[in-house]
N, C-alpha and C. Protein backbone atom coordinates (compact mmCIF):
# COMPACT_ATOMS: atom_id res chain seq x y z
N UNK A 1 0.82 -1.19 0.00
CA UNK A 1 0.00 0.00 0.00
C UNK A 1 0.86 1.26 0.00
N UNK A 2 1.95 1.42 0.89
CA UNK A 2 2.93 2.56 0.87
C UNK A 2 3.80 2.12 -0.05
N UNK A 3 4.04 1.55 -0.56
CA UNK A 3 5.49 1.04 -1.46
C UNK A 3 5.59 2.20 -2.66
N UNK A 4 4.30 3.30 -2.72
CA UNK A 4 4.99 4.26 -4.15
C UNK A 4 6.46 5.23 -3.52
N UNK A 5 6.32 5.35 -2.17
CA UNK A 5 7.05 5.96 -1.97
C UNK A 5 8.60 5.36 -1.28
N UNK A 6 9.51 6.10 -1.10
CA UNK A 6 10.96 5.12 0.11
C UNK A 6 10.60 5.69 1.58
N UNK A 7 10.21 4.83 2.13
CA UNK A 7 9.99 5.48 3.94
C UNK A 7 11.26 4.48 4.38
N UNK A 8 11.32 6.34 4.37
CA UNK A 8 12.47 5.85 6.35
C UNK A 8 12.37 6.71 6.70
N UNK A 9 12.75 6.33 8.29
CA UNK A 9 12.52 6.67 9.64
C UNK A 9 11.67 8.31 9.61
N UNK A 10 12.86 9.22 9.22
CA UNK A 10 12.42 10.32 9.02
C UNK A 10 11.29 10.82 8.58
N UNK A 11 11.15 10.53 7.32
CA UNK A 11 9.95 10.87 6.47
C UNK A 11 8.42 10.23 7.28
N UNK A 12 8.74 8.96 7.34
CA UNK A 12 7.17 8.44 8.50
C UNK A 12 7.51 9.02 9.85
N UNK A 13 8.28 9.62 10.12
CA UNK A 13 8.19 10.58 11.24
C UNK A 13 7.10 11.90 11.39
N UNK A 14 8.11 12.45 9.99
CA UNK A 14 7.04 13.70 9.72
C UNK A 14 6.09 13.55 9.14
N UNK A 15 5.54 12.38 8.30
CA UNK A 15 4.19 12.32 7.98
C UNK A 15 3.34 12.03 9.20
N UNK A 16 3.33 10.98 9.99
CA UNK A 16 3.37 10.90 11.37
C UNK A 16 2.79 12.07 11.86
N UNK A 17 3.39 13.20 12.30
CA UNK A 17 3.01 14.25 13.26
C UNK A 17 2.15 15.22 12.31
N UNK A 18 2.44 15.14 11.15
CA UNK A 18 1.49 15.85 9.90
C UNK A 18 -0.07 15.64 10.43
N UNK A 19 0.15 14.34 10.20
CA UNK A 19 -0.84 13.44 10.88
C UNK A 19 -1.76 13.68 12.21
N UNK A 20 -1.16 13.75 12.94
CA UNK A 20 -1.39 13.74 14.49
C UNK A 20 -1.66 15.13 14.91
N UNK A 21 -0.99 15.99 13.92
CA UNK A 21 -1.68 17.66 14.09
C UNK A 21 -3.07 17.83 13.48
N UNK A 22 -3.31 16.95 12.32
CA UNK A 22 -4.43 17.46 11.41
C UNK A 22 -5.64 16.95 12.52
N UNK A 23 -5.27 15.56 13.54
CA UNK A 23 -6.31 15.36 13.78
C UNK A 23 -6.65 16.15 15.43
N UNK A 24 -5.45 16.28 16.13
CA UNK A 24 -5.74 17.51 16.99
C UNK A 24 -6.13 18.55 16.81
N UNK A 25 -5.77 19.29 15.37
CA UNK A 25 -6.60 20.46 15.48
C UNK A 25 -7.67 20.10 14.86
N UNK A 26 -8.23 19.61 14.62
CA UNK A 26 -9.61 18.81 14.28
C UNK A 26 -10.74 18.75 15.73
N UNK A 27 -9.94 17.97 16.30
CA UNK A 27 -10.38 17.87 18.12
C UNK A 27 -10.27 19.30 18.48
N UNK A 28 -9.38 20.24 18.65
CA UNK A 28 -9.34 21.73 19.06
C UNK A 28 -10.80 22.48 18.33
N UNK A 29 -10.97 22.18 17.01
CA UNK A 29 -11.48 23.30 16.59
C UNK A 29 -12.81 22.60 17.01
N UNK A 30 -13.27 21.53 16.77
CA UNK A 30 -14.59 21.14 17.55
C UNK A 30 -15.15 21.74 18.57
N UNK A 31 -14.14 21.45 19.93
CA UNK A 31 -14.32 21.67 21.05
C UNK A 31 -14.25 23.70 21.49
N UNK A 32 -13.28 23.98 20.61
CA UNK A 32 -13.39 25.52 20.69
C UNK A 32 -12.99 26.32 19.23
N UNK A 33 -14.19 26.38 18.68
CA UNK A 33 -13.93 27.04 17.73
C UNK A 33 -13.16 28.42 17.46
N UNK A 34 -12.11 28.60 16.50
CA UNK A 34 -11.38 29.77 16.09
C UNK A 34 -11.77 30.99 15.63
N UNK A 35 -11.10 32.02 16.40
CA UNK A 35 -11.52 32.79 15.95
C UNK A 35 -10.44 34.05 15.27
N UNK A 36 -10.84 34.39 13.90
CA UNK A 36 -9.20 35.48 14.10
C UNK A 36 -8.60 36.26 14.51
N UNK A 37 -6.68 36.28 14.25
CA UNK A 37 -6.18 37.18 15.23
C UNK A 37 -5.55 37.40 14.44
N UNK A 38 -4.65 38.72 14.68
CA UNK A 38 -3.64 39.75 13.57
C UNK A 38 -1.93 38.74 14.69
N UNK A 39 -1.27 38.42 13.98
CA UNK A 39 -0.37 37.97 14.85
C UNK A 39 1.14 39.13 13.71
N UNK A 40 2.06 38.20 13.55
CA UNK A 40 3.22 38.92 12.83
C UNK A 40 3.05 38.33 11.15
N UNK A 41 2.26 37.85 10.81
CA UNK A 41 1.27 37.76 9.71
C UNK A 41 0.76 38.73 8.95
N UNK A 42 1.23 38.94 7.72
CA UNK A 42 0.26 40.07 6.88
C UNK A 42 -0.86 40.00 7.07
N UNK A 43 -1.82 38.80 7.04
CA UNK A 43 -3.25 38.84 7.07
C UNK A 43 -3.49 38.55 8.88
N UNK A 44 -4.64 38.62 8.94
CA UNK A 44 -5.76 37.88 9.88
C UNK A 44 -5.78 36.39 9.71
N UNK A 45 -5.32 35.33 10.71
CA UNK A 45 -5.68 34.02 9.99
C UNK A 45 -6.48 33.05 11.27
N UNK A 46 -6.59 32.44 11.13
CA UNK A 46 -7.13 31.49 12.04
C UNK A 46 -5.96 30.37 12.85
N UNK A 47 -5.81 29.78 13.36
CA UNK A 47 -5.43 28.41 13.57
C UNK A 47 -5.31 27.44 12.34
N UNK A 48 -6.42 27.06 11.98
CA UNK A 48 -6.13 26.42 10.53
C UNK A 48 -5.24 27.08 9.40
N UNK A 49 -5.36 28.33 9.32
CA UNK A 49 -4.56 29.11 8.52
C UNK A 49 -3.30 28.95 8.76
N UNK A 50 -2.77 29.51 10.01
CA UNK A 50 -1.61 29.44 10.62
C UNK A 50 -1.14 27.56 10.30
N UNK A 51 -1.51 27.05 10.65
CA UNK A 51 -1.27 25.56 10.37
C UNK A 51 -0.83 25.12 9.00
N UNK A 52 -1.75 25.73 8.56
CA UNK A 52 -1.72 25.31 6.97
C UNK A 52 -0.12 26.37 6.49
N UNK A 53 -0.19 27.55 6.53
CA UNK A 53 1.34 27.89 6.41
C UNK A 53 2.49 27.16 6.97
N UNK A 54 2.26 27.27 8.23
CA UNK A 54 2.98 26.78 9.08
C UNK A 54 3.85 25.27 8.55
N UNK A 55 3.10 24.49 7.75
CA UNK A 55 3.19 22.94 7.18
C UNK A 55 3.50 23.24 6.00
N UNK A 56 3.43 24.43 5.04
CA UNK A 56 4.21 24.71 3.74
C UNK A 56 5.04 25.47 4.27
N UNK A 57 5.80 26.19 5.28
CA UNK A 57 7.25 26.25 5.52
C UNK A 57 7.95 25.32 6.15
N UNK A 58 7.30 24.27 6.64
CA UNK A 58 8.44 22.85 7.30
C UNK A 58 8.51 22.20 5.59
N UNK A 59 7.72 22.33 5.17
CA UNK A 59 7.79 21.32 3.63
C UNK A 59 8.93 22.33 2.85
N UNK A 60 9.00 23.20 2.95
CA UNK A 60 9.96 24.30 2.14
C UNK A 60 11.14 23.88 2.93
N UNK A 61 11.66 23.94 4.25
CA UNK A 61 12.63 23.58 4.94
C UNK A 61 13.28 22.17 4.42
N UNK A 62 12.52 21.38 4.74
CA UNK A 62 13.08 20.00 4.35
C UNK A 62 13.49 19.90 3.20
N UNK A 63 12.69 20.62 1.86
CA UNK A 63 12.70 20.20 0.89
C UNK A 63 14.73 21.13 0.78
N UNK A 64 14.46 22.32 0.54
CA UNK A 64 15.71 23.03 0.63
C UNK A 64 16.73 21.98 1.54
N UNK A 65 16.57 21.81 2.95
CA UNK A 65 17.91 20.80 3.26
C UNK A 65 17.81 19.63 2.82
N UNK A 66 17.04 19.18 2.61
CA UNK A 66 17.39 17.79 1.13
C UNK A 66 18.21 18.18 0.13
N UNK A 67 17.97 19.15 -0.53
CA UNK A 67 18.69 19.63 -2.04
C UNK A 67 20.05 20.54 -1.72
N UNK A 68 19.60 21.29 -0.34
CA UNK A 68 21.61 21.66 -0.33
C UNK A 68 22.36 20.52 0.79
N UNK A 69 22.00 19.48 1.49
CA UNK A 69 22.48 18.87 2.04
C UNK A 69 24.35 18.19 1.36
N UNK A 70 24.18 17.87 0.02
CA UNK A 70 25.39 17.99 -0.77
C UNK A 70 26.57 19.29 -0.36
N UNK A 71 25.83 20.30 -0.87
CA UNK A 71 26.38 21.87 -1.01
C UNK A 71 26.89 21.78 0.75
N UNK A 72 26.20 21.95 1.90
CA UNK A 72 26.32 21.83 2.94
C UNK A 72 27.47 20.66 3.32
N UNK A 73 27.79 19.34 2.97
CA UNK A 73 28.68 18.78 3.02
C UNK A 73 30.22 19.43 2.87
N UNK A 74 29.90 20.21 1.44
CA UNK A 74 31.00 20.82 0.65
C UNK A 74 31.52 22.01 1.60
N UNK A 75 30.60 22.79 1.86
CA UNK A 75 30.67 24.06 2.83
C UNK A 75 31.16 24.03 3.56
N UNK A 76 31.07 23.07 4.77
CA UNK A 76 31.10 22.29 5.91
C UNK A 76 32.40 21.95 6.31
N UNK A 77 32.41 21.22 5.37
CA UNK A 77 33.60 20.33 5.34
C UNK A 77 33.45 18.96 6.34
N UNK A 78 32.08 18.75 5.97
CA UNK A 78 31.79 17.41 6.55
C UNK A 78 32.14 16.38 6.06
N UNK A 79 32.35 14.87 6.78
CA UNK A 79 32.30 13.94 6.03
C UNK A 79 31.07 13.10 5.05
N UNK A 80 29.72 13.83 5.51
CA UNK A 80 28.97 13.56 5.10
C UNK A 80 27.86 14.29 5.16
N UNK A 81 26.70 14.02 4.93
CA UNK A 81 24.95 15.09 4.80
C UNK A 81 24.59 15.15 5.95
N UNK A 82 24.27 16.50 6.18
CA UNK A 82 23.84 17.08 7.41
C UNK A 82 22.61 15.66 8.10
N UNK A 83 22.14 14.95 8.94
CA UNK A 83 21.00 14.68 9.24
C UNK A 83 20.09 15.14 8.62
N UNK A 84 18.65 14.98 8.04
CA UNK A 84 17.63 15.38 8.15
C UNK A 84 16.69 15.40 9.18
N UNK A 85 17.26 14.56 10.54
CA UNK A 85 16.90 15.29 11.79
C UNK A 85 16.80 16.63 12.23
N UNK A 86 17.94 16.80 11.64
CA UNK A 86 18.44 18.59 12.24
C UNK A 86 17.09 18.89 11.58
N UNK A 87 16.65 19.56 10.52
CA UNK A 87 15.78 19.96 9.47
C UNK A 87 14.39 19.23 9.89
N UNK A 88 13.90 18.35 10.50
CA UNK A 88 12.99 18.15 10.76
C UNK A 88 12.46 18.63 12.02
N UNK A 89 13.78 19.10 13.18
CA UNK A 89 13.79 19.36 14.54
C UNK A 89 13.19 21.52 14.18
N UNK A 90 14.22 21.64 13.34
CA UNK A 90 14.01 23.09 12.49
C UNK A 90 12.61 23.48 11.90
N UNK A 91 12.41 22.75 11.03
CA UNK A 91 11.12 22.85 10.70
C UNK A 91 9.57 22.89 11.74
N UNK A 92 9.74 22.01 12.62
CA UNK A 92 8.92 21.62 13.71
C UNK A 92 8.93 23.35 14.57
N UNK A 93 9.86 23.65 14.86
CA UNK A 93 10.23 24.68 15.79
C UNK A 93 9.46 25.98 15.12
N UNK A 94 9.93 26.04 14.01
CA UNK A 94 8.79 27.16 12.82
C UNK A 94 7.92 26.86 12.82
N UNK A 95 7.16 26.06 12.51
CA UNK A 95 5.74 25.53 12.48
C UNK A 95 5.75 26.33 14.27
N UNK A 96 5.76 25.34 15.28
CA UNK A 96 5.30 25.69 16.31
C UNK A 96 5.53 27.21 16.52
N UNK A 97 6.40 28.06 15.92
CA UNK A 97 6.56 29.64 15.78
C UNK A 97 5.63 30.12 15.06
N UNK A 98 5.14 29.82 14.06
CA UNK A 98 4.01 30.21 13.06
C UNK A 98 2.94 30.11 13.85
N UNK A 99 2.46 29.20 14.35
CA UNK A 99 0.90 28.49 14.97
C UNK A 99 0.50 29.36 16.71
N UNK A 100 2.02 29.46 17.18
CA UNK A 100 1.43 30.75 18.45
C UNK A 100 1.80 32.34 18.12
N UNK A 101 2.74 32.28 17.51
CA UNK A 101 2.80 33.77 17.10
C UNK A 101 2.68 34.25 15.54
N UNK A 102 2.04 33.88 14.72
CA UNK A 102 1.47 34.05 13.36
C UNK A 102 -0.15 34.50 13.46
């Protein structure tokens, strides 16, 4: 059933909590519905709003340290690619920056 894609660890990590947010704030917005707020956001957004950005800048993050993870080696002067831990720990931290102060 999953086989179109390569899972490891990482990736069913963050689909995982993708996951586990959509259905908490699901449970949140039930129980107390949203209402909008002006945060450091051009617009007015909601919770869902904020979320929904919030999950296209961790997807922008990862995607960028996937593709300079090479370049970053080179930079570095590592022996090898940054983790995509780091970048998933990063991403998470924005999201949760977006969702209370957005």
């Amino acid at each position: 059933m999953f086989d179109w894609m390569a899972w490891t660890t990482p990736v069913a990590v963050f689909f995982t909590c993708i996951a586990l947010m959509l259905v908490g704030m699901t449970w949140w917005e039930v129980k107390s519905p949203t209402v909008e707020r002006k945060g450091f956001l051009p617009i007015a957004t909601t919770r869902g709003d904020r979320l929904f950005i919030g999950l296209l800048t961790a997807a922008y993050i990862n995607l960028a340290w996937v593709g300079l993870g090479e370049k970053m080696a080179q930079w570095f002067s590592l022996e090898a690619e940054p983790s995509v831990w780091i970048s998933f720990v990063l991403s998470m931290a924005v999201l949760g920056f977006v969702m209370r102060k957005g």
